[in-house]
N, C-alpha and C. Protein backbone atom coordinates (compact mmCIF):
# COMPACT_ATOMS: atom_id res chain seq x y z
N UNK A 1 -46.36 -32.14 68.26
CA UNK A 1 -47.03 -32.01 66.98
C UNK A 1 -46.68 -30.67 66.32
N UNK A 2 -46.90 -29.53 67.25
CA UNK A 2 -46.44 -28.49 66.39
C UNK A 2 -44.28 -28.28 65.82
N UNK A 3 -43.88 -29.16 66.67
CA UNK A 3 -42.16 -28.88 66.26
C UNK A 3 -42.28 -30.06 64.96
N UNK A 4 -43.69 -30.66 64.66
CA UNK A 4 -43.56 -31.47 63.53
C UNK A 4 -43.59 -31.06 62.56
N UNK A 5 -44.89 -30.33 62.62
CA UNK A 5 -45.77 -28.80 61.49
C UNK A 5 -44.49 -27.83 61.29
N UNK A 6 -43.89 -27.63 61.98
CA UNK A 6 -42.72 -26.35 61.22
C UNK A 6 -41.55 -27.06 60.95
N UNK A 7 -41.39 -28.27 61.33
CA UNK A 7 -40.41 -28.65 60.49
C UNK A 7 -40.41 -29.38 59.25
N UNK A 8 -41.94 -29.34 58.81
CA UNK A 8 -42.18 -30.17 57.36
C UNK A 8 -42.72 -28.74 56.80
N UNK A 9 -42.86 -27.54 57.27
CA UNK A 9 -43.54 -26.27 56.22
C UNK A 9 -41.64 -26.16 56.21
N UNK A 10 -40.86 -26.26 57.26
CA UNK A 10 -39.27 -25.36 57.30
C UNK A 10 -39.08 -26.24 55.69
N UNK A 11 -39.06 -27.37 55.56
CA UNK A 11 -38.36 -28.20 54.62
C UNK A 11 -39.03 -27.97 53.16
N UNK A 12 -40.37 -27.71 53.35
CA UNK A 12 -41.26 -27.06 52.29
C UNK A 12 -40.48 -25.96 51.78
N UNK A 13 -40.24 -25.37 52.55
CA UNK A 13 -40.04 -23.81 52.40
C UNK A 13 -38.61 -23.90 51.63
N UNK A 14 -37.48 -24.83 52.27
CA UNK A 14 -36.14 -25.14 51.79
C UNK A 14 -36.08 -25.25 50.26
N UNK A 15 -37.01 -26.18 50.04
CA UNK A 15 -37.15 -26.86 48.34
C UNK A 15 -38.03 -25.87 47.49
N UNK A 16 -38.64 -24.74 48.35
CA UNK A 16 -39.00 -23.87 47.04
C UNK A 16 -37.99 -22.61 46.94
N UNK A 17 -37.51 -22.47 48.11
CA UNK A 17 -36.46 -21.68 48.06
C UNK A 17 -35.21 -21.98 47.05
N UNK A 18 -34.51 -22.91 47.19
CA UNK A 18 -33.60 -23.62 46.75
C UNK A 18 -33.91 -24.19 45.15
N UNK A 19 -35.24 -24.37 44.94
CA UNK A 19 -35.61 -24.34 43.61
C UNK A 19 -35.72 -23.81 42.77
N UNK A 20 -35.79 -21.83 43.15
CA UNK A 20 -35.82 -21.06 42.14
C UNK A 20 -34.65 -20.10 42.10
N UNK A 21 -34.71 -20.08 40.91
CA UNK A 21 -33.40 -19.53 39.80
C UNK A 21 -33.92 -17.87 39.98
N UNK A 22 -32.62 -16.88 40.72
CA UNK A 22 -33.31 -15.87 39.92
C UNK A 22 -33.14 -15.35 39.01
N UNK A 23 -33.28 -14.31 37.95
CA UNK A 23 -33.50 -14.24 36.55
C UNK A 23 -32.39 -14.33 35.97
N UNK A 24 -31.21 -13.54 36.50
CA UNK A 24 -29.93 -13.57 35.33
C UNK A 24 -29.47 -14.33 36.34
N UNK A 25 -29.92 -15.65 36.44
CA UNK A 25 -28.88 -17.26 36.55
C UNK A 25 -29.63 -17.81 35.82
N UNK A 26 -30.57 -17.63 35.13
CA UNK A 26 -31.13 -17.96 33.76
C UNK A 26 -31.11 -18.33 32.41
N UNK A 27 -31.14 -19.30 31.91
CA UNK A 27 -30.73 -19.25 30.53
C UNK A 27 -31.32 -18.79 29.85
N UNK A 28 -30.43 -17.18 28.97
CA UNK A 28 -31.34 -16.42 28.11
C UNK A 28 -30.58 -16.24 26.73
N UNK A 29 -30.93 -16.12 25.80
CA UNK A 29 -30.57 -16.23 24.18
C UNK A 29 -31.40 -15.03 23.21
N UNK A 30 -30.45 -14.16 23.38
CA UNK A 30 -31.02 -12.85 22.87
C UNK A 30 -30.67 -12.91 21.35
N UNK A 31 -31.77 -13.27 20.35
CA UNK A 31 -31.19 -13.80 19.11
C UNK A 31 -31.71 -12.40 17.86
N UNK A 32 -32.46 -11.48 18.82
CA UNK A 32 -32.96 -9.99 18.15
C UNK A 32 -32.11 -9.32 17.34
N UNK A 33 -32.24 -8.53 16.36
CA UNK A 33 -31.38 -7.27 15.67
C UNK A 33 -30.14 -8.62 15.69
N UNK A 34 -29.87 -9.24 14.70
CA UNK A 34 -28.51 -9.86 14.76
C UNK A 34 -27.87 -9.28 13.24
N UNK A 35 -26.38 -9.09 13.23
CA UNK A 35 -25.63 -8.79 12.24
C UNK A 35 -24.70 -9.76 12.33
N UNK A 36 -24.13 -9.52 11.21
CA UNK A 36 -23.02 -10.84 10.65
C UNK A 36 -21.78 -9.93 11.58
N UNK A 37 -21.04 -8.65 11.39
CA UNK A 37 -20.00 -8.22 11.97
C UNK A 37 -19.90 -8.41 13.70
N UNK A 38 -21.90 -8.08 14.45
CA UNK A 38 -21.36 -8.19 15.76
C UNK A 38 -22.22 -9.17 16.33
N UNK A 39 -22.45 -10.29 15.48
CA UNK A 39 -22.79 -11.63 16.41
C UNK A 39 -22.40 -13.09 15.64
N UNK A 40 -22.88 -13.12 14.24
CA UNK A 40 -22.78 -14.31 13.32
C UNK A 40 -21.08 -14.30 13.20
N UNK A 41 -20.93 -13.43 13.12
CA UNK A 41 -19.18 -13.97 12.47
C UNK A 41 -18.56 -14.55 13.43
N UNK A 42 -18.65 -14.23 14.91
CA UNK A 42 -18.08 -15.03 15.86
C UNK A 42 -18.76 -16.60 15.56
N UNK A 43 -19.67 -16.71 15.82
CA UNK A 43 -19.99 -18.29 15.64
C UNK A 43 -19.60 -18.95 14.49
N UNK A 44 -19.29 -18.43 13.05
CA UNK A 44 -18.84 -18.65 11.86
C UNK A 44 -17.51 -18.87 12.52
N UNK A 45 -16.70 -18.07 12.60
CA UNK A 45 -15.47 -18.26 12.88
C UNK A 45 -14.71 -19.37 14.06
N UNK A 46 -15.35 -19.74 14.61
CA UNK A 46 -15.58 -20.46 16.20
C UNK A 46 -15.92 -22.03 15.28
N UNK A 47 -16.98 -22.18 14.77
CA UNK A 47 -17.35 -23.42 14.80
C UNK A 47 -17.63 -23.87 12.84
N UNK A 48 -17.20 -22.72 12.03
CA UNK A 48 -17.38 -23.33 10.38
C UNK A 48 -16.17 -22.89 10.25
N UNK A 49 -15.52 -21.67 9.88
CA UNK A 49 -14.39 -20.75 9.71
C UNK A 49 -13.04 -21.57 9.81
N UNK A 50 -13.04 -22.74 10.19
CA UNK A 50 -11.72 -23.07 10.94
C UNK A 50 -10.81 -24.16 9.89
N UNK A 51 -10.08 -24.79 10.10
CA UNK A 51 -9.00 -25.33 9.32
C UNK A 51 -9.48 -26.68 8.69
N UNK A 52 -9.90 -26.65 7.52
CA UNK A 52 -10.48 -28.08 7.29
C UNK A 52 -11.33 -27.92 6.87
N UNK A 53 -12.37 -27.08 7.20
CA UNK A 53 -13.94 -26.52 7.02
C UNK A 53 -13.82 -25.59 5.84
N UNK A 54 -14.46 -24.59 5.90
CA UNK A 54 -15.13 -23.39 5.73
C UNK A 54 -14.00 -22.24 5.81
N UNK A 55 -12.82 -22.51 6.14
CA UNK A 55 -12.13 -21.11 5.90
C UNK A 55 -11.65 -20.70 4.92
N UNK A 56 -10.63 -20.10 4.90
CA UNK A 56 -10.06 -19.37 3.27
C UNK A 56 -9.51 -20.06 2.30
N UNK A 57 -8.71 -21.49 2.77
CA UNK A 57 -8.15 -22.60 1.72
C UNK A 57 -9.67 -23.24 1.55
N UNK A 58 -10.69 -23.17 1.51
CA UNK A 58 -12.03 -23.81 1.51
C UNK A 58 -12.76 -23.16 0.22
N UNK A 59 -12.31 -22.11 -0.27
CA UNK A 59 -12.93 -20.88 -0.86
C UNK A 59 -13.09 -21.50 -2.46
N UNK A 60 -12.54 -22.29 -2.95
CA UNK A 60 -12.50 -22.66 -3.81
C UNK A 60 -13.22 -24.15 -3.78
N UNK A 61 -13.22 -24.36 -3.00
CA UNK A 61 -14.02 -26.84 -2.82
C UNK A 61 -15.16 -26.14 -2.28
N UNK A 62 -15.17 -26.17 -0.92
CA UNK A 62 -16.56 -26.36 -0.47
C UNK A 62 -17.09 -24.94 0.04
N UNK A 63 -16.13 -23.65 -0.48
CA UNK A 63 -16.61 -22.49 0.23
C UNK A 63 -16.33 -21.78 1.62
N UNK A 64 -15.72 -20.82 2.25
CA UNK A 64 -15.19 -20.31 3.11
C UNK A 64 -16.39 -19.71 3.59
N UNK A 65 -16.50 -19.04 4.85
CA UNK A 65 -17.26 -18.93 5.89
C UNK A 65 -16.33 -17.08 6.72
N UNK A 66 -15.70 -16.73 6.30
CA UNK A 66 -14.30 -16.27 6.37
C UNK A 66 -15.07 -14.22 6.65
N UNK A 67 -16.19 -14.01 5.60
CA UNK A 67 -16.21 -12.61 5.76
C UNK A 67 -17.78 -12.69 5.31
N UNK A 68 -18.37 -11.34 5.41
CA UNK A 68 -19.73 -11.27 4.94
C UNK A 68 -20.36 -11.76 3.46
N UNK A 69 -19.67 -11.45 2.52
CA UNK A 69 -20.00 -12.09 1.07
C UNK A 69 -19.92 -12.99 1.06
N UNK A 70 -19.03 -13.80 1.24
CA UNK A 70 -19.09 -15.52 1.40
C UNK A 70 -20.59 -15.90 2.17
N UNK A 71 -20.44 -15.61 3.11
CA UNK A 71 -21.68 -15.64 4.33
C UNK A 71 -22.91 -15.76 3.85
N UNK A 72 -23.39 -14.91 3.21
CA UNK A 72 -24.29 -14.52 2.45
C UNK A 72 -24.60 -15.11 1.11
N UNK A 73 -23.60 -16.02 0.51
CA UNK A 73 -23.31 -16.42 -0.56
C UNK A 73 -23.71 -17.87 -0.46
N UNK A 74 -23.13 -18.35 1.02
CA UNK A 74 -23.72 -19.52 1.66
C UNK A 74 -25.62 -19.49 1.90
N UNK A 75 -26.41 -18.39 2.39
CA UNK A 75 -27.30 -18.16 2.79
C UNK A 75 -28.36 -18.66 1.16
N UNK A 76 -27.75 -17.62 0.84
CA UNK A 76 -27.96 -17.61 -0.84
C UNK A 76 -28.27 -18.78 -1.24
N UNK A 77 -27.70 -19.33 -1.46
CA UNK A 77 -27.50 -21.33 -1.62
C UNK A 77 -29.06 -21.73 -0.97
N UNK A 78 -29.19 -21.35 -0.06
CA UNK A 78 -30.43 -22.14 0.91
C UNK A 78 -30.33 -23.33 1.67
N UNK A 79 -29.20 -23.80 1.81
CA UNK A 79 -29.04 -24.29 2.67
C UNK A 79 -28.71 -24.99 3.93
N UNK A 80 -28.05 -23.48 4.23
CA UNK A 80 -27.29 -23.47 5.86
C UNK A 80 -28.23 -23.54 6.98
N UNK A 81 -29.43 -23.42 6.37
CA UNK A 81 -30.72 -23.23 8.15
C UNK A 81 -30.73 -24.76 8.00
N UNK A 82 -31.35 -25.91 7.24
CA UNK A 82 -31.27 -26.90 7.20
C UNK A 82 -29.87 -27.48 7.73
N UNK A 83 -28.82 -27.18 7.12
CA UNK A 83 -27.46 -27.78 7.64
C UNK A 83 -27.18 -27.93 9.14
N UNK A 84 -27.10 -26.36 9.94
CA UNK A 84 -27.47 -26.64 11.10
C UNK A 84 -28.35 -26.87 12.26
N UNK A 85 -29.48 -26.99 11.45
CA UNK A 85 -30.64 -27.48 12.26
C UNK A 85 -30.55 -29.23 12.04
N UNK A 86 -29.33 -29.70 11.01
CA UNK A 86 -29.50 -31.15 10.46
C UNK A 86 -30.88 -31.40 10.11
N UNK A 87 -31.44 -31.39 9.46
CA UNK A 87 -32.27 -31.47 8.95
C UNK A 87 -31.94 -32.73 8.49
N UNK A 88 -33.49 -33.76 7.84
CA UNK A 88 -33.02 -34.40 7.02
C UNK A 88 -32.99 -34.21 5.55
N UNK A 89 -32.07 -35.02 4.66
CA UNK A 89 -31.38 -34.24 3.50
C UNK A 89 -30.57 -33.02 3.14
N UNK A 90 -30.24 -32.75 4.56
CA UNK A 90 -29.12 -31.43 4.44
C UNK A 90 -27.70 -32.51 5.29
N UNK A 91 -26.32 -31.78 4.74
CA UNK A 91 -25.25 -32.60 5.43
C UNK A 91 -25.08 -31.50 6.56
N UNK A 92 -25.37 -32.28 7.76
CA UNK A 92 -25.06 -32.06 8.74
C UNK A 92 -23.85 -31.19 9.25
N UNK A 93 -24.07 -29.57 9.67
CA UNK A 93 -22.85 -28.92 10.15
C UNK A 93 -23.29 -28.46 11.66
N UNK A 94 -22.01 -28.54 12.36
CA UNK A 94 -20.28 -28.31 11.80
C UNK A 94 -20.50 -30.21 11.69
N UNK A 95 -19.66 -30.65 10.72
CA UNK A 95 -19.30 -32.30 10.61
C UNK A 95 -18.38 -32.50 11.05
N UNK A 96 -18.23 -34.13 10.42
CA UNK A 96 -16.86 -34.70 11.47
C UNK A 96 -17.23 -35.17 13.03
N UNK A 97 -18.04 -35.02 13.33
CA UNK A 97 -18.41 -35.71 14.12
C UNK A 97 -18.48 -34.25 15.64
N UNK A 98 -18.60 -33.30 15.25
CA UNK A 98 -18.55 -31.83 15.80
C UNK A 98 -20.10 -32.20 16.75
N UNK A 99 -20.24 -31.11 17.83
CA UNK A 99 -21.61 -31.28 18.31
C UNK A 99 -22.06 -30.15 17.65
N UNK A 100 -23.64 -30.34 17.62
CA UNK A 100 -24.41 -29.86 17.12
C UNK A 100 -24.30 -27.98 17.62
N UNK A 101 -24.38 -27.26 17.21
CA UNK A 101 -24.43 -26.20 17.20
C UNK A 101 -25.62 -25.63 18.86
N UNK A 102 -25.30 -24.47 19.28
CA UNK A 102 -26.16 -24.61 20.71
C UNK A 102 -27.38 -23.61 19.91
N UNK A 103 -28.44 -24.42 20.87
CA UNK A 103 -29.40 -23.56 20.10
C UNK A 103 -29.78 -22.42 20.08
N UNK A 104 -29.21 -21.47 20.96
CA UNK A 104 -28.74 -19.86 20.93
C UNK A 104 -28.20 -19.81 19.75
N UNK A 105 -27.21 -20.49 19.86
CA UNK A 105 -26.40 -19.76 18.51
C UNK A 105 -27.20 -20.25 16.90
N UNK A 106 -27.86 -21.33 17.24
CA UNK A 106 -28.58 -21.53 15.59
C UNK A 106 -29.99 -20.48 15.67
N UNK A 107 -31.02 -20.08 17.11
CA UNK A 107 -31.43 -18.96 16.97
C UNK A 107 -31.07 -18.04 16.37
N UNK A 108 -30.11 -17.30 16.51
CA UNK A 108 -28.98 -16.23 16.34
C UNK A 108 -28.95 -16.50 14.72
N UNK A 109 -28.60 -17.31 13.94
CA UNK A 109 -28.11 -17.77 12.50
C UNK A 109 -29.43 -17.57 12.05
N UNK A 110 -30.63 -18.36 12.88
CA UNK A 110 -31.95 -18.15 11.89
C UNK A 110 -32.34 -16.93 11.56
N UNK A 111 -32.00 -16.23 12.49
CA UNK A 111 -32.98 -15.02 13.04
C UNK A 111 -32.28 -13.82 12.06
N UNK A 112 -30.81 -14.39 11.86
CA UNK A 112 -30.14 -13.36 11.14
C UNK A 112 -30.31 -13.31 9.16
N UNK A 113 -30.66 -14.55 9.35
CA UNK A 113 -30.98 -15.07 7.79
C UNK A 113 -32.34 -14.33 7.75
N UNK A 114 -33.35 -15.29 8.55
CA UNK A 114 -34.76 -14.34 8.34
C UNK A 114 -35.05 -12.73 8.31
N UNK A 115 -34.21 -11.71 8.78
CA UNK A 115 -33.82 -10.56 8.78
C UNK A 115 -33.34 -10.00 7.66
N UNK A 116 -33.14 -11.03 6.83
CA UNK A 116 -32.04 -9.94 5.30
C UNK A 116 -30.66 -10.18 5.51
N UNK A 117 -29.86 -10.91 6.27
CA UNK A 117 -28.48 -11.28 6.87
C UNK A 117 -27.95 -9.47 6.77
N UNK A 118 -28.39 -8.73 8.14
CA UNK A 118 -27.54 -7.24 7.87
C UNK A 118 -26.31 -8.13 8.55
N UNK A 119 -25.59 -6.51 7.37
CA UNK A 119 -24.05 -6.64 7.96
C UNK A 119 -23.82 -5.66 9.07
């Protein structure tokens, strides 16, 4: 009876052990103090910025994504938080059939809009 008792607390013990994460294996999304030069422009550039979209031949149809004035110019408009949150009645970005933006990085976009978009 007792090699029964420690081997159902041992197996207890396995699955809480084995269950917890410690902190930085964590998923964390630091979306604080964000600027367009050292956080938004990478994700602009990565996932709107690119060939087809939002880059510099874009600047004239649907608008480039390319540097801070544009950026801001988009913000301006009102409606890039809707776009990538898809909202309904906003067109859905990045499109084309793109996945949805991670929600770090649309944190990061909100947080930088709600802030005054610093550069």
């Amino acid at each position: 009876m007792n090699k029964l008792k420690f081997a159902c607390i041992a197996c207890i013990a396995m699955v809480l052990i084995t269950s917890c994460e410690p902190e930085e294996m964590m998923d964390t999304c630091d979306s604080t103090d964000m600027t367009y030069t050292d956080d938004i422009k990478d994700i602009f550039d990565t996932n709107c910025a690119i060939s087809g979209c939002h880059d510099d031949d874009a600047a004239l149809t649907i608008g480039s994504l390319t540097n801070y004035d544009n950026a801001v110019a988009f913000v301006d408009f009102g409606r890039i938080l809707g776009a990538i949150n898809r909202d309904a009645g906003f067109s859905a970005m990045p499109s084309g059939g793109a996945d949805k933006l991670s929600d770090c990085n649309i944190a990061k976009i909100t947080n930088w809009v709600n802030n005054g978009t610093p550069e």
